[in-house]
N, C-alpha and C. Protein backbone atom coordinates (compact mmCIF):
# COMPACT_ATOMS: atom_id res chain seq x y z
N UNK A 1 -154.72 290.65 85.45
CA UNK A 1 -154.20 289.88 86.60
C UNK A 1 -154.73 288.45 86.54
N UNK A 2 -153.96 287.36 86.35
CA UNK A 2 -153.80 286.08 86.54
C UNK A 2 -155.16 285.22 88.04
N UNK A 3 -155.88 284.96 87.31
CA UNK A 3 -156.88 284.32 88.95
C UNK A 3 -156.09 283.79 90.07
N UNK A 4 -157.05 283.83 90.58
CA UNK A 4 -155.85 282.86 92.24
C UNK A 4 -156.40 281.76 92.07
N UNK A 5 -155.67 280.76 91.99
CA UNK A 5 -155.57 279.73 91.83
C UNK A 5 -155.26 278.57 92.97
N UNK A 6 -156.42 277.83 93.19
CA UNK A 6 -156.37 277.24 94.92
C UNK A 6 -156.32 275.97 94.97
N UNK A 7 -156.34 275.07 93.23
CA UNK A 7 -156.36 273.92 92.93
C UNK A 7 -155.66 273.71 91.62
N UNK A 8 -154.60 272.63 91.46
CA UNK A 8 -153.77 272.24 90.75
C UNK A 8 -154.19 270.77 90.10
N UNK A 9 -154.72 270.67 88.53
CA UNK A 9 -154.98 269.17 88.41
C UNK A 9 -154.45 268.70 86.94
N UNK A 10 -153.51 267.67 87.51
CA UNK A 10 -152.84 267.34 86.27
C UNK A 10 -153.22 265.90 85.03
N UNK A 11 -153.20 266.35 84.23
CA UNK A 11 -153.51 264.89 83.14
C UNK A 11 -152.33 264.15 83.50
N UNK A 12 -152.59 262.89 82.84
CA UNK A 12 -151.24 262.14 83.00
C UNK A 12 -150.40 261.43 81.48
N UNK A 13 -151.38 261.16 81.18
CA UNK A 13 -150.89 260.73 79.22
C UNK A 13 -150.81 262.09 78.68
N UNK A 14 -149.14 262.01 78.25
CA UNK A 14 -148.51 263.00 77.59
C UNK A 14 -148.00 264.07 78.66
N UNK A 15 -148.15 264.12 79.73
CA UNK A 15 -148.25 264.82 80.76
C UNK A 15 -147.27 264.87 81.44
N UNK A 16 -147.68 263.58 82.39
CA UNK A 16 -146.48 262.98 83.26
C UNK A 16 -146.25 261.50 82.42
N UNK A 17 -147.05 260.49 81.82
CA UNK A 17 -146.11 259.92 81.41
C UNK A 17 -146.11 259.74 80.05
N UNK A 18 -144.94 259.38 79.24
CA UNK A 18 -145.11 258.98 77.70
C UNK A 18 -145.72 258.45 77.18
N UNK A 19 -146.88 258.22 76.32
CA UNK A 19 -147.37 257.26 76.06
C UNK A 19 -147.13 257.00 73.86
N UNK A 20 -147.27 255.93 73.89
CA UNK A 20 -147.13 255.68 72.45
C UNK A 20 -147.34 254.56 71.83
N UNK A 21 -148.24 254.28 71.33
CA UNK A 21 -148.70 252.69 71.05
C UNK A 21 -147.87 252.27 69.54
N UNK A 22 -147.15 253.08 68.48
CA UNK A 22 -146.20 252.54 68.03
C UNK A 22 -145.44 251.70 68.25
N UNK A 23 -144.74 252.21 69.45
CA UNK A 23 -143.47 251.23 70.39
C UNK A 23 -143.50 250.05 70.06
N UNK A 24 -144.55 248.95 70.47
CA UNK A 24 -144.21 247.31 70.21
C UNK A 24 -145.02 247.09 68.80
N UNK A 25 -145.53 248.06 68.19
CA UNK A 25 -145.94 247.82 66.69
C UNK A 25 -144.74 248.34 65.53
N UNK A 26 -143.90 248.83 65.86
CA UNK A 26 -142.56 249.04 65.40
C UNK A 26 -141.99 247.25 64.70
N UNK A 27 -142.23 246.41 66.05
CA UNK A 27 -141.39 245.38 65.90
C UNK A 27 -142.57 244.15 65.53
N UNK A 28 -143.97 244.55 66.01
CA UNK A 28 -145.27 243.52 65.23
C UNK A 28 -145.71 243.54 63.78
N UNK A 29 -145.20 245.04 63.54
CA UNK A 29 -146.08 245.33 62.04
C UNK A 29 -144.32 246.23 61.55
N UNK A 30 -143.38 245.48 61.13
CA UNK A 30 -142.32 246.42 60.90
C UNK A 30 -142.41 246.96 59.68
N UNK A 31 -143.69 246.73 58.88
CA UNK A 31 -143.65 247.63 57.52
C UNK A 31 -144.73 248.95 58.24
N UNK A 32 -143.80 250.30 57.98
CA UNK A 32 -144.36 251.42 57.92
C UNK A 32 -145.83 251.24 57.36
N UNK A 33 -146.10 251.28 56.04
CA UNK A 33 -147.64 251.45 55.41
C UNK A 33 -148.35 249.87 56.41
N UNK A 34 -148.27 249.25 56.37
CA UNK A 34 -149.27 248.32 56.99
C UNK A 34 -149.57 248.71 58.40
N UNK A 35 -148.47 248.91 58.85
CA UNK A 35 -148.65 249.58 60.49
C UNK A 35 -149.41 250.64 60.63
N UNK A 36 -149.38 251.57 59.41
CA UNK A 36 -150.21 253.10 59.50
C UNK A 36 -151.35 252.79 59.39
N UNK A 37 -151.72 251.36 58.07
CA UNK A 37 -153.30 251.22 57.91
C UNK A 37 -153.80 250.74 59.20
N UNK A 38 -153.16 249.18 60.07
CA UNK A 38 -153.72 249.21 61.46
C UNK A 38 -154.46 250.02 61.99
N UNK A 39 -153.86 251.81 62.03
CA UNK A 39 -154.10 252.00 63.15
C UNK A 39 -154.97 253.02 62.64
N UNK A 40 -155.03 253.28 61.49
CA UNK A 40 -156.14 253.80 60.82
C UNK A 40 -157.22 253.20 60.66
N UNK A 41 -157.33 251.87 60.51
CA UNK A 41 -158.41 251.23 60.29
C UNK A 41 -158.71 249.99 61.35
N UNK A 42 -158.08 249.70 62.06
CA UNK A 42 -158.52 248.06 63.04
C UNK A 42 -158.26 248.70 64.85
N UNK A 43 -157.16 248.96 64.99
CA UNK A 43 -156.72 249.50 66.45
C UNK A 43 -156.42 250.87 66.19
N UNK A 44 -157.96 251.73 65.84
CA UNK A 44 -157.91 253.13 65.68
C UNK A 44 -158.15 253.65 67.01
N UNK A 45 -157.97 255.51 67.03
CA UNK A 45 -157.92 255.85 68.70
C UNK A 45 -159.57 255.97 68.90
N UNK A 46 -160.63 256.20 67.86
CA UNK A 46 -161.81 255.94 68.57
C UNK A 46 -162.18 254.74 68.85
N UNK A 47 -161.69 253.47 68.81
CA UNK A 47 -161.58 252.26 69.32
C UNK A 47 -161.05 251.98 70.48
N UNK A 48 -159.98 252.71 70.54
CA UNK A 48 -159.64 252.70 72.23
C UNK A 48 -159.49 253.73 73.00
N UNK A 49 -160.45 254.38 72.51
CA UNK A 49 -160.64 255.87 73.25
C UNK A 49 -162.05 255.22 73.92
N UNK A 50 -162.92 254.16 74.01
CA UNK A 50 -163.99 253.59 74.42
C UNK A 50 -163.45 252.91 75.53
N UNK A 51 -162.26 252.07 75.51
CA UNK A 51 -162.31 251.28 76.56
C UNK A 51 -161.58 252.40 77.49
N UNK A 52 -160.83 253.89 77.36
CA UNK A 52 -161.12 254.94 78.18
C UNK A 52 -162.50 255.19 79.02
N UNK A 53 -163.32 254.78 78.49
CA UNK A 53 -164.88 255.56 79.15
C UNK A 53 -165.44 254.27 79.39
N UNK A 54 -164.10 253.00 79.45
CA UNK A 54 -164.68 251.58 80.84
C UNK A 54 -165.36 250.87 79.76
N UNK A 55 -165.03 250.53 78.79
CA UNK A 55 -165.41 249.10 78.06
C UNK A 55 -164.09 248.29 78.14
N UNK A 56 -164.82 247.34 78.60
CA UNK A 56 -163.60 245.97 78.62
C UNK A 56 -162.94 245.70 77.68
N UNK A 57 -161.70 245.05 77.90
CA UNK A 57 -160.43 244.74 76.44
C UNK A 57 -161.28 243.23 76.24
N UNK A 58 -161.75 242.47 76.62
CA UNK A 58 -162.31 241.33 76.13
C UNK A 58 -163.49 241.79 74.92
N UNK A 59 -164.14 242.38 75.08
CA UNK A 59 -165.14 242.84 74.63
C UNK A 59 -164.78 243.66 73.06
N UNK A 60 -163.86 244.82 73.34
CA UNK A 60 -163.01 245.15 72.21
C UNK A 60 -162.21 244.64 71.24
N UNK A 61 -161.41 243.29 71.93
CA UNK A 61 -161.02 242.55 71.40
C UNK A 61 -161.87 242.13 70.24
N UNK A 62 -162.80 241.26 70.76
CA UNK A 62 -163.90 240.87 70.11
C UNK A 62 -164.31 241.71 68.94
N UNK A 63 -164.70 243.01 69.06
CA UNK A 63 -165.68 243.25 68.65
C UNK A 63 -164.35 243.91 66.69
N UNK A 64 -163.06 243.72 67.52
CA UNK A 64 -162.37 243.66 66.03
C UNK A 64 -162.08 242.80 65.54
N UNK A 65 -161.79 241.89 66.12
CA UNK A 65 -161.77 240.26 65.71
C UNK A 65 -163.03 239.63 64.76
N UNK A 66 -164.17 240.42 65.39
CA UNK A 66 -165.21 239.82 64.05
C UNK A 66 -165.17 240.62 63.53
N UNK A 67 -164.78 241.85 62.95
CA UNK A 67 -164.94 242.65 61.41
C UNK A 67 -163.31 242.46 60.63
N UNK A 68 -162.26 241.97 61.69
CA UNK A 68 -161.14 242.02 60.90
C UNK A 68 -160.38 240.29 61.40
N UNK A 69 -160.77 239.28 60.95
CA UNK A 69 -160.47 238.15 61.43
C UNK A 69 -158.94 237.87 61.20
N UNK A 70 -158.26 238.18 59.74
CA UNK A 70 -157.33 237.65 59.76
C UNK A 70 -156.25 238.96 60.55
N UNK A 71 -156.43 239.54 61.44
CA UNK A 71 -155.57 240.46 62.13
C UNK A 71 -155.87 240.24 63.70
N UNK A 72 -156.33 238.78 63.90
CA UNK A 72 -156.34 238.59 65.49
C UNK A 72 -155.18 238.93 66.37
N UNK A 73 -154.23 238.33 65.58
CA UNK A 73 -153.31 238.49 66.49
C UNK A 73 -152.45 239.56 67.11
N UNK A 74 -152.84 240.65 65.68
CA UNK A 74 -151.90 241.75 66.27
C UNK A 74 -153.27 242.79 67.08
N UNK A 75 -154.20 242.49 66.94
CA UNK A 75 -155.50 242.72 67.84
C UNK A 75 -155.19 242.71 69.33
N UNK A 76 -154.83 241.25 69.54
CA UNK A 76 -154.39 241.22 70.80
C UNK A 76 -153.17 241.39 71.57
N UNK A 77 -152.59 241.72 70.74
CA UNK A 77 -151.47 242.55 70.88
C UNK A 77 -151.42 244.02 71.41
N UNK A 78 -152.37 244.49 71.38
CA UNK A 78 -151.95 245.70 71.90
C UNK A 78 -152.45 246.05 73.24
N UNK A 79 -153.47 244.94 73.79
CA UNK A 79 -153.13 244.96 75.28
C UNK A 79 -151.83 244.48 75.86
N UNK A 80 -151.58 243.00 75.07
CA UNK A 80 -150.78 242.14 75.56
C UNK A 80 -149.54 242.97 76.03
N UNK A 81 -148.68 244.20 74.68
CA UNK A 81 -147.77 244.62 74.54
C UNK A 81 -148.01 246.29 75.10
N UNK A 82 -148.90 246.21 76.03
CA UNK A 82 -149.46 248.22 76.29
C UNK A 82 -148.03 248.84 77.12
N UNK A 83 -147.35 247.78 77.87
CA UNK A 83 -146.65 248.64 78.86
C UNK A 83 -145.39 248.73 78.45
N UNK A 84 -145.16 248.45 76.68
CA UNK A 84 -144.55 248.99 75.99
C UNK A 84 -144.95 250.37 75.44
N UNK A 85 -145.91 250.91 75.66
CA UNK A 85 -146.26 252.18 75.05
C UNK A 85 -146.47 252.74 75.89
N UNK A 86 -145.75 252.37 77.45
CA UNK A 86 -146.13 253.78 78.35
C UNK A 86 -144.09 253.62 79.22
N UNK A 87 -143.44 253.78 78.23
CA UNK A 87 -142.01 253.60 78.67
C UNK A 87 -141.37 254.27 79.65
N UNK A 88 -142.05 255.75 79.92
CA UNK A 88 -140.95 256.03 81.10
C UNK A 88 -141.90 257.25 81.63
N UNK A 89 -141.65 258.00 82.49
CA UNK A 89 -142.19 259.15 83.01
C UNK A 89 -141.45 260.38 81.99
N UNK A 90 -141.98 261.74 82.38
CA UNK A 90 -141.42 263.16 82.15
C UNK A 90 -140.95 263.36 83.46
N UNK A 91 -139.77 263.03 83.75
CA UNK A 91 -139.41 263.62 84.60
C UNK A 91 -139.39 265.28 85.46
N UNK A 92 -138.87 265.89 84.42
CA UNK A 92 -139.32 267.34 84.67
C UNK A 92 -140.22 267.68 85.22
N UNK A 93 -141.74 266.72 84.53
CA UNK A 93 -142.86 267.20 84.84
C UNK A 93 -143.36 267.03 86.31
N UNK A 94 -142.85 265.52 86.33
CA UNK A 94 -142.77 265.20 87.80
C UNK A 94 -142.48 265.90 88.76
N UNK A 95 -141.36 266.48 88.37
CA UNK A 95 -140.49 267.12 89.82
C UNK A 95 -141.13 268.24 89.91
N UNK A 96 -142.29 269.02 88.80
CA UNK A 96 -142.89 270.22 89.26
C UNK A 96 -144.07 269.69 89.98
N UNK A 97 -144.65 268.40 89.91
CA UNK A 97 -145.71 268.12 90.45
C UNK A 97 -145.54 267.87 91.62
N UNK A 98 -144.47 267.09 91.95
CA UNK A 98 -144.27 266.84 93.54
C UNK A 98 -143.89 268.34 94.44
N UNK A 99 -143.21 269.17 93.58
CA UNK A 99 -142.95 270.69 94.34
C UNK A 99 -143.60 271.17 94.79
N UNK A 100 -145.06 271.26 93.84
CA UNK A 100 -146.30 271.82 93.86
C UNK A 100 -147.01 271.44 95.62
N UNK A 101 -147.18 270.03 95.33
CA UNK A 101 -147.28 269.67 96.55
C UNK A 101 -146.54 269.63 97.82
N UNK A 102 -145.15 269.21 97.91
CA UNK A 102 -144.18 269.94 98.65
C UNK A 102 -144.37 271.21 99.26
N UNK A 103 -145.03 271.74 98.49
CA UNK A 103 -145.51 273.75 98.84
C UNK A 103 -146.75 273.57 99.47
N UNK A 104 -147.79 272.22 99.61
CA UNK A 104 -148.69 272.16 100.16
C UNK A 104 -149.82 272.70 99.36
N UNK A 105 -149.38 272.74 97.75
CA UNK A 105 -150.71 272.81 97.43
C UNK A 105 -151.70 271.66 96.84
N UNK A 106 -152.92 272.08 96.72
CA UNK A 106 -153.77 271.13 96.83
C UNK A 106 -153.45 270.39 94.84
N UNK A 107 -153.12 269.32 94.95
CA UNK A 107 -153.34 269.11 93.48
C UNK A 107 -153.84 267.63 93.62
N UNK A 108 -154.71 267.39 92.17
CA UNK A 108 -155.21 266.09 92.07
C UNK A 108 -154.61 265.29 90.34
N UNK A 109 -155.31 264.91 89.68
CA UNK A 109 -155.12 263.81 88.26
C UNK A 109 -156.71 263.94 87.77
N UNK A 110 -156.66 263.97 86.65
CA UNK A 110 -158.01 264.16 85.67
C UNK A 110 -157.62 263.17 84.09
N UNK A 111 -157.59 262.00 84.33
CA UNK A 111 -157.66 261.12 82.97
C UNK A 111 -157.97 260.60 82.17
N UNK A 112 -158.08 260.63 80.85
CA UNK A 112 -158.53 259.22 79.86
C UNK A 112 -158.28 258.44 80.03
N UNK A 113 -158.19 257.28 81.16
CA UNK A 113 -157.17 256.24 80.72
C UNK A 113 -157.84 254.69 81.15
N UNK A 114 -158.04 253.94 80.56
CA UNK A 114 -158.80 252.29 81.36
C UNK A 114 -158.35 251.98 82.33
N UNK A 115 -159.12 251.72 83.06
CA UNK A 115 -159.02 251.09 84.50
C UNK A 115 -157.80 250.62 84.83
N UNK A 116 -157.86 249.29 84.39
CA UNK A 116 -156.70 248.40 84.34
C UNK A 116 -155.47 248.41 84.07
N UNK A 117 -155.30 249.65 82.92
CA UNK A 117 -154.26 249.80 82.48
C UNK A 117 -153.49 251.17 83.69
N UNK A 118 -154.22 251.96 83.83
CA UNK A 118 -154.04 253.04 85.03
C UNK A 118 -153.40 252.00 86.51
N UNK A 119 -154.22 251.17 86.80
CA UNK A 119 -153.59 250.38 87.63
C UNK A 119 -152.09 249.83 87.96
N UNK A 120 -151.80 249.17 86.36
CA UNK A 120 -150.32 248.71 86.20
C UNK A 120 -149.33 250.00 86.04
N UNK A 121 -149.91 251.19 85.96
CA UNK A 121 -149.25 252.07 85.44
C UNK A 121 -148.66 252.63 86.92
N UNK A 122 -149.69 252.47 87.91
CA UNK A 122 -149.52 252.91 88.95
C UNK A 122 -148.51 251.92 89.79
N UNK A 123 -148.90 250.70 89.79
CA UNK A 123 -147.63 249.74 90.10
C UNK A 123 -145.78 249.99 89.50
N UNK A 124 -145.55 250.98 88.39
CA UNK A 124 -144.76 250.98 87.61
C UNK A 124 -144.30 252.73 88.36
N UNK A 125 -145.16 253.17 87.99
CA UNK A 125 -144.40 254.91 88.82
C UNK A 125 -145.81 255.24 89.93
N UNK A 126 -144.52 255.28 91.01
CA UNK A 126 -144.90 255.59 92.26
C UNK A 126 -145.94 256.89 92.45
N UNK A 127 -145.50 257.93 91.35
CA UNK A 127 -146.18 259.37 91.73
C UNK A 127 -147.32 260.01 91.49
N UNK A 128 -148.09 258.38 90.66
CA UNK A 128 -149.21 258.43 90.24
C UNK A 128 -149.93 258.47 91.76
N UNK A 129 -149.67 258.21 92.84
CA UNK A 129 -150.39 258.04 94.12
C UNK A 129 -150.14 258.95 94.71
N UNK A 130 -149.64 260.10 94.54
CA UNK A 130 -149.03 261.45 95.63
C UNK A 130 -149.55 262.59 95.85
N UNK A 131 -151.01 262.41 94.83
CA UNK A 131 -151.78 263.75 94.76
C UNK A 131 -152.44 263.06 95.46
N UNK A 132 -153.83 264.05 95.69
CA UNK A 132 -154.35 264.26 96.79
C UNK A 132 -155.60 262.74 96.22
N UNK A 133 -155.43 262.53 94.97
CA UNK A 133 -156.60 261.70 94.13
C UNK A 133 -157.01 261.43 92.50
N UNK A 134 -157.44 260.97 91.99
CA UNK A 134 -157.73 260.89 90.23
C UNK A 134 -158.95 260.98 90.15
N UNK A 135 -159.68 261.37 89.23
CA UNK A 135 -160.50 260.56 88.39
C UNK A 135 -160.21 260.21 87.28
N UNK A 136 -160.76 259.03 87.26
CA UNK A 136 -160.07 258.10 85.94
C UNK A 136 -161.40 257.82 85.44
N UNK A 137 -161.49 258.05 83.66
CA UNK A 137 -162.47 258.61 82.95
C UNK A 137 -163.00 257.05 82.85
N UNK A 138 -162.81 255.91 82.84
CA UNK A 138 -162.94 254.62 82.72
C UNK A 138 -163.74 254.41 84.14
N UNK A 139 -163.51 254.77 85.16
CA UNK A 139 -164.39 254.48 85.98
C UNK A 139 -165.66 255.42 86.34
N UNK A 140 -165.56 256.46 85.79
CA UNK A 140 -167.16 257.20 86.14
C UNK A 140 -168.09 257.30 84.65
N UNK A 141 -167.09 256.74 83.70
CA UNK A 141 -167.92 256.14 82.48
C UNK A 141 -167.72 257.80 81.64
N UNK A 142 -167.00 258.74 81.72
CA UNK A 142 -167.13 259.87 81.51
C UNK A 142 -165.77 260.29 80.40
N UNK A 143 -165.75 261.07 79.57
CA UNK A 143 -164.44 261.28 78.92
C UNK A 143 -164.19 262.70 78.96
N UNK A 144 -163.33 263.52 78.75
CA UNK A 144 -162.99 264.44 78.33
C UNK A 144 -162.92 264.39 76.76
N UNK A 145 -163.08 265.28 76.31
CA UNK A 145 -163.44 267.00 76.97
C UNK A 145 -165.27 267.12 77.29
N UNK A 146 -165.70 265.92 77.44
CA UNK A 146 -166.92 266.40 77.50
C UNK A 146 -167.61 267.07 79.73
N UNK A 147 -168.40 267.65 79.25
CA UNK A 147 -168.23 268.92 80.39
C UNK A 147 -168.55 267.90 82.01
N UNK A 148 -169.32 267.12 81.40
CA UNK A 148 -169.51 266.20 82.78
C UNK A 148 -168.19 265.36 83.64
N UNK A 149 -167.23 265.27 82.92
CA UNK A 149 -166.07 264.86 83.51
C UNK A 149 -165.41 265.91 84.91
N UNK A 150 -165.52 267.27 84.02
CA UNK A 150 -164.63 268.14 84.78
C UNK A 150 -166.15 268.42 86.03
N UNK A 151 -167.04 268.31 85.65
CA UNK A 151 -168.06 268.73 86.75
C UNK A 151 -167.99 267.50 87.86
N UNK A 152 -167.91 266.24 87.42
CA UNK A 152 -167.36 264.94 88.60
C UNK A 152 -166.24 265.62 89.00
N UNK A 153 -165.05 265.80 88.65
CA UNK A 153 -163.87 265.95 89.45
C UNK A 153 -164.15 266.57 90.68
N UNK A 154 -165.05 267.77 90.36
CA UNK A 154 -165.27 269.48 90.94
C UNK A 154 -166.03 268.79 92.04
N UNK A 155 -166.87 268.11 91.67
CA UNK A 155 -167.93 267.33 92.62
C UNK A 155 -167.23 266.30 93.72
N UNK A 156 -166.28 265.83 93.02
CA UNK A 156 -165.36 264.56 94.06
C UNK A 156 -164.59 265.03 95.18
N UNK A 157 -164.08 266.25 94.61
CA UNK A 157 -162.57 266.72 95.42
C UNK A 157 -163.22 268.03 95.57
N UNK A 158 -164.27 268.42 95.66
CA UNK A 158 -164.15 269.41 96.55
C UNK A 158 -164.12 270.95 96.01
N UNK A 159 -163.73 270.84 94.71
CA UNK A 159 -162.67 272.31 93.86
C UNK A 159 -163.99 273.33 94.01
N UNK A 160 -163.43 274.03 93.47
CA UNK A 160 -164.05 276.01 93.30
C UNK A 160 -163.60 275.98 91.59
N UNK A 161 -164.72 276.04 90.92
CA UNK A 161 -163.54 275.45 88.98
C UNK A 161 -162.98 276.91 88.78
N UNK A 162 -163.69 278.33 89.43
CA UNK A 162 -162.76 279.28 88.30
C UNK A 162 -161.51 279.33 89.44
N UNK A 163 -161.67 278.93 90.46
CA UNK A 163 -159.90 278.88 91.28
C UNK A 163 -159.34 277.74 90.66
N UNK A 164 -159.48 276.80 89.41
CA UNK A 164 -158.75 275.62 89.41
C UNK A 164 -158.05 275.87 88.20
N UNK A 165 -157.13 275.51 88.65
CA UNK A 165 -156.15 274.95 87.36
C UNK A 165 -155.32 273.96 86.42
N UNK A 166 -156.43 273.71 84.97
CA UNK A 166 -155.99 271.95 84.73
C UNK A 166 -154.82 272.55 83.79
N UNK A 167 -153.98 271.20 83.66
CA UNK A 167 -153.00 270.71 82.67
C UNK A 167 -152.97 269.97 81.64
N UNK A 168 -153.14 270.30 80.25
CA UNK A 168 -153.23 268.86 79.53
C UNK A 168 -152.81 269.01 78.14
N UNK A 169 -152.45 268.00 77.69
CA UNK A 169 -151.55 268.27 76.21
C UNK A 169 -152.47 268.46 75.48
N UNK A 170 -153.77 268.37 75.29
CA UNK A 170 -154.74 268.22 74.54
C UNK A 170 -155.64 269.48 74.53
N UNK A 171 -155.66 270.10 73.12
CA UNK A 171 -156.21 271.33 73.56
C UNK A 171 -157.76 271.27 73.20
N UNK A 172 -158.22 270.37 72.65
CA UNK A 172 -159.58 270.24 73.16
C UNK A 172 -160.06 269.68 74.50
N UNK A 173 -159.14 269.16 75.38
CA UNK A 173 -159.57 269.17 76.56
C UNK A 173 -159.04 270.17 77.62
N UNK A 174 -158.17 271.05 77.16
CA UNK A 174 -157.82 272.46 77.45
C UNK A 174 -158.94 273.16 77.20
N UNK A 175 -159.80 273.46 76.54
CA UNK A 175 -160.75 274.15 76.03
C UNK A 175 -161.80 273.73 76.64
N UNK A 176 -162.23 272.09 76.66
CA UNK A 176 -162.63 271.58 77.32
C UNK A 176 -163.39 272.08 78.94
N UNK A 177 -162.17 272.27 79.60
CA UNK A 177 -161.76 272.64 80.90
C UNK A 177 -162.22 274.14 81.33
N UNK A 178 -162.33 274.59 80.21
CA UNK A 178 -162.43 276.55 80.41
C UNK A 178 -163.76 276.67 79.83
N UNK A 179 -164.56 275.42 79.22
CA UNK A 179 -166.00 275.78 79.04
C UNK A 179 -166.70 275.48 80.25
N UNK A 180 -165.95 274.37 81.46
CA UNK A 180 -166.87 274.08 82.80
C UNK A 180 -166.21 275.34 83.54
N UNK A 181 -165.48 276.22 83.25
CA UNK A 181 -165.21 277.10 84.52
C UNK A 181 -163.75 277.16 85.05
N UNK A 182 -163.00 276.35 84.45
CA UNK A 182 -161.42 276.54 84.94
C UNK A 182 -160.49 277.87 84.14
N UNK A 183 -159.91 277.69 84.99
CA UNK A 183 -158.51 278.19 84.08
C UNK A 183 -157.97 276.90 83.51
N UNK A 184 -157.00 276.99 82.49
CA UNK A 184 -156.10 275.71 82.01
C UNK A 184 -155.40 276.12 80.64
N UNK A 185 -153.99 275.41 80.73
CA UNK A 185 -153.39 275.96 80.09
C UNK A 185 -152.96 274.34 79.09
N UNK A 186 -152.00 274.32 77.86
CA UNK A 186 -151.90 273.79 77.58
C UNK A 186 -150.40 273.21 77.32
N UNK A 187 -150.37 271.65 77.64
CA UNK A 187 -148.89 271.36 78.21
C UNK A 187 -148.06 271.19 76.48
N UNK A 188 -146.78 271.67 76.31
CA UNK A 188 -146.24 271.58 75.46
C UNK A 188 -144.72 271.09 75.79
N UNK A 189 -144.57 271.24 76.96
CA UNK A 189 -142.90 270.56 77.86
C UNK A 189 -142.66 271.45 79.10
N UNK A 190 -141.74 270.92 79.97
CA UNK A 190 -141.77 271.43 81.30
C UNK A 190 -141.31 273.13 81.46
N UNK A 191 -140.71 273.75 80.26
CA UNK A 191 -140.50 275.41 80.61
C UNK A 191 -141.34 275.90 80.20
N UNK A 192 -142.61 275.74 79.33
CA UNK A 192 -143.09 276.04 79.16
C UNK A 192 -144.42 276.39 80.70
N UNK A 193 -144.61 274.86 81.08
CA UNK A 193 -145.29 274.60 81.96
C UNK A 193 -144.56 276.05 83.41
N UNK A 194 -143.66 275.87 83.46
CA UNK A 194 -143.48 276.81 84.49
C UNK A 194 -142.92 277.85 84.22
N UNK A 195 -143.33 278.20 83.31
CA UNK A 195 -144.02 279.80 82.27
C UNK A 195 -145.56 280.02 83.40
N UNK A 196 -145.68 279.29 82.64
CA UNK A 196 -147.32 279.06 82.75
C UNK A 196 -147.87 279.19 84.42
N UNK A 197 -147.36 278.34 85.12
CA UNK A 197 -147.47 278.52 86.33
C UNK A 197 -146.88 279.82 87.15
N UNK A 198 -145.58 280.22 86.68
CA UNK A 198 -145.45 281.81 87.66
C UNK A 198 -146.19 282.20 87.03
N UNK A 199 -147.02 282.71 85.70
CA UNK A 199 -148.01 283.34 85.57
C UNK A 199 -149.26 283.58 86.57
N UNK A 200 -149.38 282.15 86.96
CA UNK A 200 -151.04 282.31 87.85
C UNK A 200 -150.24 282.40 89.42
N UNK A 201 -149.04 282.76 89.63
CA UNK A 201 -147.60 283.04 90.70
C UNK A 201 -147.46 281.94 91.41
N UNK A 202 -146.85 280.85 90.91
CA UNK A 202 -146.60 279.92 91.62
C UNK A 202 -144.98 279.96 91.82
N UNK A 203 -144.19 279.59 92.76
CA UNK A 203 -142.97 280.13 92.68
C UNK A 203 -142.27 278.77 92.57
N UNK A 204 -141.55 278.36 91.71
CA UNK A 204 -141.13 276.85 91.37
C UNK A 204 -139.63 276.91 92.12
């Protein structure tokens, strides 16, 4: 038998919205192999998986600009050009999230995502503001999957972790999630997702 489940908390990159930092490097770096080395080697994701856990884009900037000088420009490019890599929502996913709540249940947001950039994102789709709250891994200095993230959330909002239930494309932070005490399943597209949910009996 499926736990009861008394808290709903959703990621949002890959989640609810698209994200893809290709997009405006498609048209900055239009040779395939040079674009792959970029991002293998200058604007890699443990490079901006830091300014996730609240290091400044000035600072990052920088700190590739002096090991890779003649690639300033497309350096700064990928703030300049970010809200090209977050193009549209999942709709689907949306409309189960707002249901969820619609039904009055309690759900919140659990993210990787920089400050700043979470901000504009939120100016851009409305439904980032409809849960009950976030934590955003950039402001408590914290990342997933590591266990202190999900223990802030639990701590912020209130939760019960083995009544909770996270969402996230990422199955080390799926795994993540079930070493502090949750249930959590892992997002692969919206039928799946509400598979997943009448499982723990949510009625969509």
């Amino acid at each position: 038998m499926s736990a009861h489940i008394e808290h709903i908390v959703f990621d949002i990159g890959k989640v609810l919205l698209h994200y893809d930092p290709e997009i405006p490097y498609r048209r900055i770096l239009p040779d395939d192999a040079k674009r792959r080395w970029f991002f293998d080697h200058v604007c890699t994701h443990e490079w901006n998986i830091e300014q996730d856990r609240g290091r400044g884009w000035r600072e990052a900037e920088d700190l590739l600009i002096a090991a890779h000088p003649d690639h300033e420009q497309s350096i700064r490019a990928f703030r300049q050009n970010w809200h090209e890599m977050v193009p549209y929502a999942y709709d689907d996913t949306v409309d189960i999230m707002r249901t969820l709540i619609a039904q009055d249940h309690d759900v919140t947001m659990l993210t990787n995502f920089a400050a700043d950039t979470l901000k504009e994102a939120g100016e851009r789709f409305s439904f980032l503001s409809e849960t009950r709250g976030v934590t955003v891994s950039a402001e408590v200095g914290l990342l997933k999957p590591e266990r202190a993230i999900y223990d802030s959330h639990v701590a912020q909002f209130g939760l019960t972790p083995a009544a909770t239930l996270f969402i996230d494309d990422s199955p080390a932070n799926v795994e993540g999630a079930r070493i502090a005490g949750w249930n959590a399943v892992q997002f692969t597209g919206p039928n799946k997702l509400r598979s997943d949910l009448a499982g723990f009996g949510f009625a969509l």
